[in-house]
N, C-alpha and C. Protein backbone atom coordinates (compact mmCIF):
# COMPACT_ATOMS: atom_id res chain seq x y z
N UNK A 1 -85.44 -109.86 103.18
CA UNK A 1 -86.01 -110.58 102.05
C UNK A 1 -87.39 -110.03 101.73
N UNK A 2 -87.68 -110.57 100.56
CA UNK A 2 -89.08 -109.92 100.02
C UNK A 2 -90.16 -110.59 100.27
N UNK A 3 -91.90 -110.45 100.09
CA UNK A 3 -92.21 -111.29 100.15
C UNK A 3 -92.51 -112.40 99.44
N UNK A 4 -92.19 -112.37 98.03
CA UNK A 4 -91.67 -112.87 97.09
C UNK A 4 -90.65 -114.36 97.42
N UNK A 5 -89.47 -113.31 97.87
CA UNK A 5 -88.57 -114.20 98.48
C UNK A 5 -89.05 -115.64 98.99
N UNK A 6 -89.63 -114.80 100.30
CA UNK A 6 -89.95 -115.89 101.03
C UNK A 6 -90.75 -116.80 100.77
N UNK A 7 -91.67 -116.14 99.90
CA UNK A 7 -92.36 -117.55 99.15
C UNK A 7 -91.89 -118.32 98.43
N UNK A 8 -90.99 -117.97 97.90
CA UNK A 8 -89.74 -118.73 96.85
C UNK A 8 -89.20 -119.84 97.97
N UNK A 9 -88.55 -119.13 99.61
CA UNK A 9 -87.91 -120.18 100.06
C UNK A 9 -89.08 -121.53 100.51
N UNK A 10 -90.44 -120.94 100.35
CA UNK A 10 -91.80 -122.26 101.09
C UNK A 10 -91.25 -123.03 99.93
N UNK A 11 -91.77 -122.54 98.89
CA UNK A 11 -91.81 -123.68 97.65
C UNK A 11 -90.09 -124.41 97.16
N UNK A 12 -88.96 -124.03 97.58
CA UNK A 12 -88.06 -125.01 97.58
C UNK A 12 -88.13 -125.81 98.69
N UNK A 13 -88.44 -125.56 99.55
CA UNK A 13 -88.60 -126.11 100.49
C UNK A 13 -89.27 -127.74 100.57
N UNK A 14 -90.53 -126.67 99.86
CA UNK A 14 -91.80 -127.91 99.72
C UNK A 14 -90.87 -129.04 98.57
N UNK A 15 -90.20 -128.50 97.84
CA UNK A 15 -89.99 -129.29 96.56
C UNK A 15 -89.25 -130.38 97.17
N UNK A 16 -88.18 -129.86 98.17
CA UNK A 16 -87.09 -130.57 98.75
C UNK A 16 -87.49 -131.66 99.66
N UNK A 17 -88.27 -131.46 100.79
CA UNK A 17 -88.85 -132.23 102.23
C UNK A 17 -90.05 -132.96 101.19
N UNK A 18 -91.09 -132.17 101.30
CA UNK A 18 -92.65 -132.80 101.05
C UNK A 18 -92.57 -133.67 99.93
N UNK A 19 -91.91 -133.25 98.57
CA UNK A 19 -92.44 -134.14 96.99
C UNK A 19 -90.63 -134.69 96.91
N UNK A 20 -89.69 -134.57 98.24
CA UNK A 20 -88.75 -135.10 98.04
C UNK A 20 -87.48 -135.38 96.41
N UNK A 21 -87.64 -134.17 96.47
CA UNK A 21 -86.70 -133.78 95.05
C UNK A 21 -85.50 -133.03 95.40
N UNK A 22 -84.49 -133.67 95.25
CA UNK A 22 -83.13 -133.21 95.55
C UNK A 22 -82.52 -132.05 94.54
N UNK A 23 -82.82 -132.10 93.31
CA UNK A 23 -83.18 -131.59 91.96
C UNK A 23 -84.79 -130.48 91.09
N UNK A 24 -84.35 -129.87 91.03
CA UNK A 24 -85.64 -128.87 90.23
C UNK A 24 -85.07 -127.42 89.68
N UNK A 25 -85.65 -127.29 88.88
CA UNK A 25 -85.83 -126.01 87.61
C UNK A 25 -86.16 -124.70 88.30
N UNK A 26 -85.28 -124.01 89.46
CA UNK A 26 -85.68 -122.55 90.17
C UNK A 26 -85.87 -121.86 89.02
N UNK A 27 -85.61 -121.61 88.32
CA UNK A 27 -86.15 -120.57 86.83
C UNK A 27 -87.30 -120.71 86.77
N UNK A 28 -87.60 -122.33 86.26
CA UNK A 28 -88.91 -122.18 86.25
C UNK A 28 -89.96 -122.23 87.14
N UNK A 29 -89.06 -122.24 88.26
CA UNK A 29 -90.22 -122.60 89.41
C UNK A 29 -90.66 -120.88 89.71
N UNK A 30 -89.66 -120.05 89.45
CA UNK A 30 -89.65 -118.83 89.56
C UNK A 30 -90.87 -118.10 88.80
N UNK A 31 -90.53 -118.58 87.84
CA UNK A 31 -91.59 -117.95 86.43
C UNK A 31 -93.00 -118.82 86.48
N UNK A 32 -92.93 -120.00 87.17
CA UNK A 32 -94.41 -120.83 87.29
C UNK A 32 -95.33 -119.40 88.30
N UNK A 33 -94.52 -119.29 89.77
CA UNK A 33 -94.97 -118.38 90.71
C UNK A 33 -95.36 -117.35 90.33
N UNK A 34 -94.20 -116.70 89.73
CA UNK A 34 -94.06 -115.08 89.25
C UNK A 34 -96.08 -114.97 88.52
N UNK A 35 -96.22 -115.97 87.34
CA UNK A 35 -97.70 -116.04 86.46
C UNK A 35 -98.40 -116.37 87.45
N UNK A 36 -98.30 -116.24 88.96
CA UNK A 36 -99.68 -116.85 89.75
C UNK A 36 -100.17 -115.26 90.44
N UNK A 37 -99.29 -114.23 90.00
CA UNK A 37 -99.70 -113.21 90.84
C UNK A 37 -99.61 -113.26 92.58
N UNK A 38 -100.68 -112.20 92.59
CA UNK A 38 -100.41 -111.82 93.72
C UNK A 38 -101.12 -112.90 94.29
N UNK A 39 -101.98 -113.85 94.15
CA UNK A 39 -102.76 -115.05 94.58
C UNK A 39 -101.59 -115.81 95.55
N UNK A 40 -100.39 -116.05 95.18
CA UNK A 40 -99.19 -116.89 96.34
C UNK A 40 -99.07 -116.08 97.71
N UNK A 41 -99.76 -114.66 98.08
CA UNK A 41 -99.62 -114.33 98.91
C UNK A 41 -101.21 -114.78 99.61
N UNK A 42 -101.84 -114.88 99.54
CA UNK A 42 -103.21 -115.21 100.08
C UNK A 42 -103.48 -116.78 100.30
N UNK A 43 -103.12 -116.59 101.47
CA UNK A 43 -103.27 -118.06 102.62
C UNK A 43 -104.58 -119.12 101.59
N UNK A 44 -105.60 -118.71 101.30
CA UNK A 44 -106.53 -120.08 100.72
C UNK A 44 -105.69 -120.19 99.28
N UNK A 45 -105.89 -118.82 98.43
CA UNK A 45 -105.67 -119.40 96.84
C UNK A 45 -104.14 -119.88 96.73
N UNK A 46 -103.24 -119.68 98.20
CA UNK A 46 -101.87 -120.44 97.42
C UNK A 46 -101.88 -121.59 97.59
N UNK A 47 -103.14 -122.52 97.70
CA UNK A 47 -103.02 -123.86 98.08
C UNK A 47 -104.12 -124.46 97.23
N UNK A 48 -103.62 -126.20 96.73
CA UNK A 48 -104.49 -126.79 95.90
C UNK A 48 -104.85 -127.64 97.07
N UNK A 49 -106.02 -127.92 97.08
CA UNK A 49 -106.66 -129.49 97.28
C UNK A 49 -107.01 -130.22 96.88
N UNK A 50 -106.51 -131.45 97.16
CA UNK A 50 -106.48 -132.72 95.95
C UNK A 50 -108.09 -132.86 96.07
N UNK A 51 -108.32 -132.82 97.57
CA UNK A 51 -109.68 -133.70 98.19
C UNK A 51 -110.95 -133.17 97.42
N UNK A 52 -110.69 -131.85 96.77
CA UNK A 52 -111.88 -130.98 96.53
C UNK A 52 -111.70 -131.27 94.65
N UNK A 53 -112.88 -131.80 94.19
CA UNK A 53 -113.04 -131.83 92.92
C UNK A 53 -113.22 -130.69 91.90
N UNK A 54 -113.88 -129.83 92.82
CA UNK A 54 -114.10 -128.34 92.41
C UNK A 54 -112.27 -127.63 92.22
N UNK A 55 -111.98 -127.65 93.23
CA UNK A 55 -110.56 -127.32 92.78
C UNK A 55 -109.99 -128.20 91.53
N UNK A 56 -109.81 -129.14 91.91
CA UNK A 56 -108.83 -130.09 90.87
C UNK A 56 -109.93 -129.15 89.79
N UNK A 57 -110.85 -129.38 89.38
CA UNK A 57 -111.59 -128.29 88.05
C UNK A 57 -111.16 -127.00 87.64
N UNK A 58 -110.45 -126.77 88.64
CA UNK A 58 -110.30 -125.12 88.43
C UNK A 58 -109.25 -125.17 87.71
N UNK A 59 -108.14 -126.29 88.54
CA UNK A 59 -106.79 -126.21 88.09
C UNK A 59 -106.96 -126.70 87.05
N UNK A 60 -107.37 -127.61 86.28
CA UNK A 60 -107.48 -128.15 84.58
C UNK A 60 -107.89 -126.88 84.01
N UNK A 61 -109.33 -126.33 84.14
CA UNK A 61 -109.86 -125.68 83.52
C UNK A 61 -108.99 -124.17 83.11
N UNK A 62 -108.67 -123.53 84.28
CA UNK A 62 -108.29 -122.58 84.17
C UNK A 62 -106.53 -122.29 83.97
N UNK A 63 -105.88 -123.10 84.73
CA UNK A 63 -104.39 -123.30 84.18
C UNK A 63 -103.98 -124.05 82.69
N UNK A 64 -104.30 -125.45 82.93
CA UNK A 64 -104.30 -126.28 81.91
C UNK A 64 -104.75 -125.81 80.76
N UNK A 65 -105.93 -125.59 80.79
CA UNK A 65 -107.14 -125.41 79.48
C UNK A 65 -107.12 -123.74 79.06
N UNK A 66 -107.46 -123.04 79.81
CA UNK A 66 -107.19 -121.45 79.39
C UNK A 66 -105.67 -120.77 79.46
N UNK A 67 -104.68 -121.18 80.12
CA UNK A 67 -103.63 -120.68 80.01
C UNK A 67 -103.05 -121.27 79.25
N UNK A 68 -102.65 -122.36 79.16
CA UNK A 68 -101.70 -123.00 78.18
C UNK A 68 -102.47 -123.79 77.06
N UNK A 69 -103.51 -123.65 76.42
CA UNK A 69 -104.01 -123.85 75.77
C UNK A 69 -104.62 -125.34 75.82
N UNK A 70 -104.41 -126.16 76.24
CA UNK A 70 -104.81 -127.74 76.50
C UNK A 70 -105.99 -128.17 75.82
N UNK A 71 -106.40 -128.92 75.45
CA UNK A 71 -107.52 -129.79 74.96
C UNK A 71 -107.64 -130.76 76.14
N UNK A 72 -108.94 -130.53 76.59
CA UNK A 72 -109.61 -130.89 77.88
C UNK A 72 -109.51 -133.00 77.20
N UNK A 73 -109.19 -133.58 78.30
CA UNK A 73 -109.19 -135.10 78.00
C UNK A 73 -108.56 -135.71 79.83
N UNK A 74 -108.72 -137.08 79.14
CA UNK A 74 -108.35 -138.14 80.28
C UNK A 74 -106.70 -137.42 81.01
N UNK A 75 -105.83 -137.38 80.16
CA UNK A 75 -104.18 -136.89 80.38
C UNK A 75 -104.77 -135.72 81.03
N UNK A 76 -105.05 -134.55 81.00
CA UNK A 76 -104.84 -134.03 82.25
C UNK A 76 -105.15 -134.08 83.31
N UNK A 77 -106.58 -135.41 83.69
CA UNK A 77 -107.06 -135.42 84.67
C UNK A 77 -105.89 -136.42 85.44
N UNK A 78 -105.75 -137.04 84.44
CA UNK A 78 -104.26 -138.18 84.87
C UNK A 78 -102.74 -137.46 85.45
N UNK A 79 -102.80 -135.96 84.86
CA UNK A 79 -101.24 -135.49 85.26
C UNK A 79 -101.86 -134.66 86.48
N UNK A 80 -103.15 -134.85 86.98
CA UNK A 80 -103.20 -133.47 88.01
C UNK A 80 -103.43 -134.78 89.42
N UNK A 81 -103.96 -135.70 89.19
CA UNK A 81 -103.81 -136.82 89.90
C UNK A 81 -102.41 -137.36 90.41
N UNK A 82 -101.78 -137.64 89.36
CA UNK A 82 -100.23 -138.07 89.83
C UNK A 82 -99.20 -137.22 90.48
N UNK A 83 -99.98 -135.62 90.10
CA UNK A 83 -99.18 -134.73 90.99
C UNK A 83 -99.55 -134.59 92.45
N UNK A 84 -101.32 -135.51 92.39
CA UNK A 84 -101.84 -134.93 93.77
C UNK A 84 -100.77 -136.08 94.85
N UNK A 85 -100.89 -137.46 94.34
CA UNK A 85 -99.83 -138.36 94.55
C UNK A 85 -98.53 -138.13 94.61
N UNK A 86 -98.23 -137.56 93.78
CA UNK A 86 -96.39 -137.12 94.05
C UNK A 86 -96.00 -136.56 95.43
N UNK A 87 -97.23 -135.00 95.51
CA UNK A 87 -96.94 -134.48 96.58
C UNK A 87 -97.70 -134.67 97.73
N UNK A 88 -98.59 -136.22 97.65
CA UNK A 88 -98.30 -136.70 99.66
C UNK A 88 -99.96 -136.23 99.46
N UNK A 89 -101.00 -137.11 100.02
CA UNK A 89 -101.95 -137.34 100.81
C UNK A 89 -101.66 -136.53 101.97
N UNK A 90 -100.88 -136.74 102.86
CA UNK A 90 -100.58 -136.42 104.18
C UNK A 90 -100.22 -134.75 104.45
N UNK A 91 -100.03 -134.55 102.87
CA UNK A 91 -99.00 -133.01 102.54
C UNK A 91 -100.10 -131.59 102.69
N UNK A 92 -100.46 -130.75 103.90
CA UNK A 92 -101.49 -130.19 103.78
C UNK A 92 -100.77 -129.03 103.11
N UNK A 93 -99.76 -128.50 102.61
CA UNK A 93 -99.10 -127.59 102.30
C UNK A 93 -98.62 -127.72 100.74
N UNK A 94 -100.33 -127.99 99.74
CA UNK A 94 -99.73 -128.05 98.27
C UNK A 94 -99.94 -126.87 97.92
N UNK A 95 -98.60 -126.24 98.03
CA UNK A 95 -98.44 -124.56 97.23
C UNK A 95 -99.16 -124.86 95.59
N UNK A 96 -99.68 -123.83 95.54
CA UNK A 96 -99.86 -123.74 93.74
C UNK A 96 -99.29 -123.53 93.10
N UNK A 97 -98.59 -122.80 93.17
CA UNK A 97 -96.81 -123.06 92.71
C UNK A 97 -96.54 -123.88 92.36
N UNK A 98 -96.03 -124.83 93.42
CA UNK A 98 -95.32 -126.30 93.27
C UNK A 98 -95.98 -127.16 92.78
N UNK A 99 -97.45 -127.22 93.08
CA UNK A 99 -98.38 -128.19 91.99
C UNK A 99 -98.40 -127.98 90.76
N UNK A 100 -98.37 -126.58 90.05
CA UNK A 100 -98.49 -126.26 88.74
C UNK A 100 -96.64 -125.97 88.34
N UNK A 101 -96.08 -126.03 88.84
CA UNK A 101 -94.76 -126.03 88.13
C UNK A 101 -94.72 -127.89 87.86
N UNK A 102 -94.98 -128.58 89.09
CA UNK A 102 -95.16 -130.16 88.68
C UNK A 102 -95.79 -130.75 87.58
N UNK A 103 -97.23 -130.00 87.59
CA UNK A 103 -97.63 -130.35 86.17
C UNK A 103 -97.08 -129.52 84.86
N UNK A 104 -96.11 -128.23 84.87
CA UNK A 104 -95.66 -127.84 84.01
C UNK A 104 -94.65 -129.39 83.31
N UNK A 105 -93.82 -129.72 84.22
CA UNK A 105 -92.89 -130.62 84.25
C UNK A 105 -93.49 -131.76 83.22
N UNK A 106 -94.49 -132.05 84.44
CA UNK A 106 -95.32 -133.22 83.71
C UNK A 106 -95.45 -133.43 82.16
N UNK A 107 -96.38 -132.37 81.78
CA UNK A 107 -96.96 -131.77 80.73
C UNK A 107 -95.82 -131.42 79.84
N UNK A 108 -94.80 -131.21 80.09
CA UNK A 108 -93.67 -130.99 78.63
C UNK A 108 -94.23 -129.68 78.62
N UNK A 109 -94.78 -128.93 79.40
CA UNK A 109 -95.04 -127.46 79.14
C UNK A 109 -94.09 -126.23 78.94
N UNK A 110 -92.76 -126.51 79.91
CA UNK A 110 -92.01 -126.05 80.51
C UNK A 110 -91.03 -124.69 78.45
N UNK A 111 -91.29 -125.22 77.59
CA UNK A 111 -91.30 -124.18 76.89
C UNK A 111 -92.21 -122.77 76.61
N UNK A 112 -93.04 -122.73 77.19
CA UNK A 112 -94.25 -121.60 77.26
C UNK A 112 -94.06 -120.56 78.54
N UNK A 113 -92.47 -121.09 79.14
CA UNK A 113 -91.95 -120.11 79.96
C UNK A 113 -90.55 -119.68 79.60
């Protein structure tokens, strides 16, 4: 397998056990990853932290707001919250991947892939 691959199998994984989804979009979970670059291979940047405000900033600012065009407001601070919730307090393993394919979901984004 590649290492690609295998990052593919963390994040079904994660989707399946951790945010407990029997169901999900491998296409797009594929194509969420594929736009994260080579960043899913590097142990800190493939991971969000809810705990860190600076992150949660990054992820609005720079996914939300510069990639997909967003108008900065309350709703995204609200969809990056409910994802931090979806996938577990307890969950030290939030791929960026799986957080930003969640808020793709969220967000009705999922045509801009």
């Amino acid at each position: 397998m590649s290492k690609f691959d295998d990052a593919m199998a963390k994040y079904t994984g994660s989707l399946q056990n951790a945010v407990k989804r029997s169901t999900f979009n491998v296409e797009l979970l594929t194509k969420v990853a594929k736009g994260l670059g080579p960043s899913i291979y590097l142990e800190d940047a493939s991971r969000v932290s809810c705990a860190d405000k600076t992150e949660k900033d990054r992820v609005k600012n720079n996914f939300l707001i510069k990639k997909h065009g967003l108008a900065d407001g309350k709703n995204l601070d609200d969809a990056i919250t409910a994802v931090c919730e979806e996938m577990g307090s307890s969950n030290r393993d939030k791929f960026r991947a799986v957080f930003y394919y969640l808020l793709v979901e969220k967000l009705g984004l999922q045509g801009k892939y």
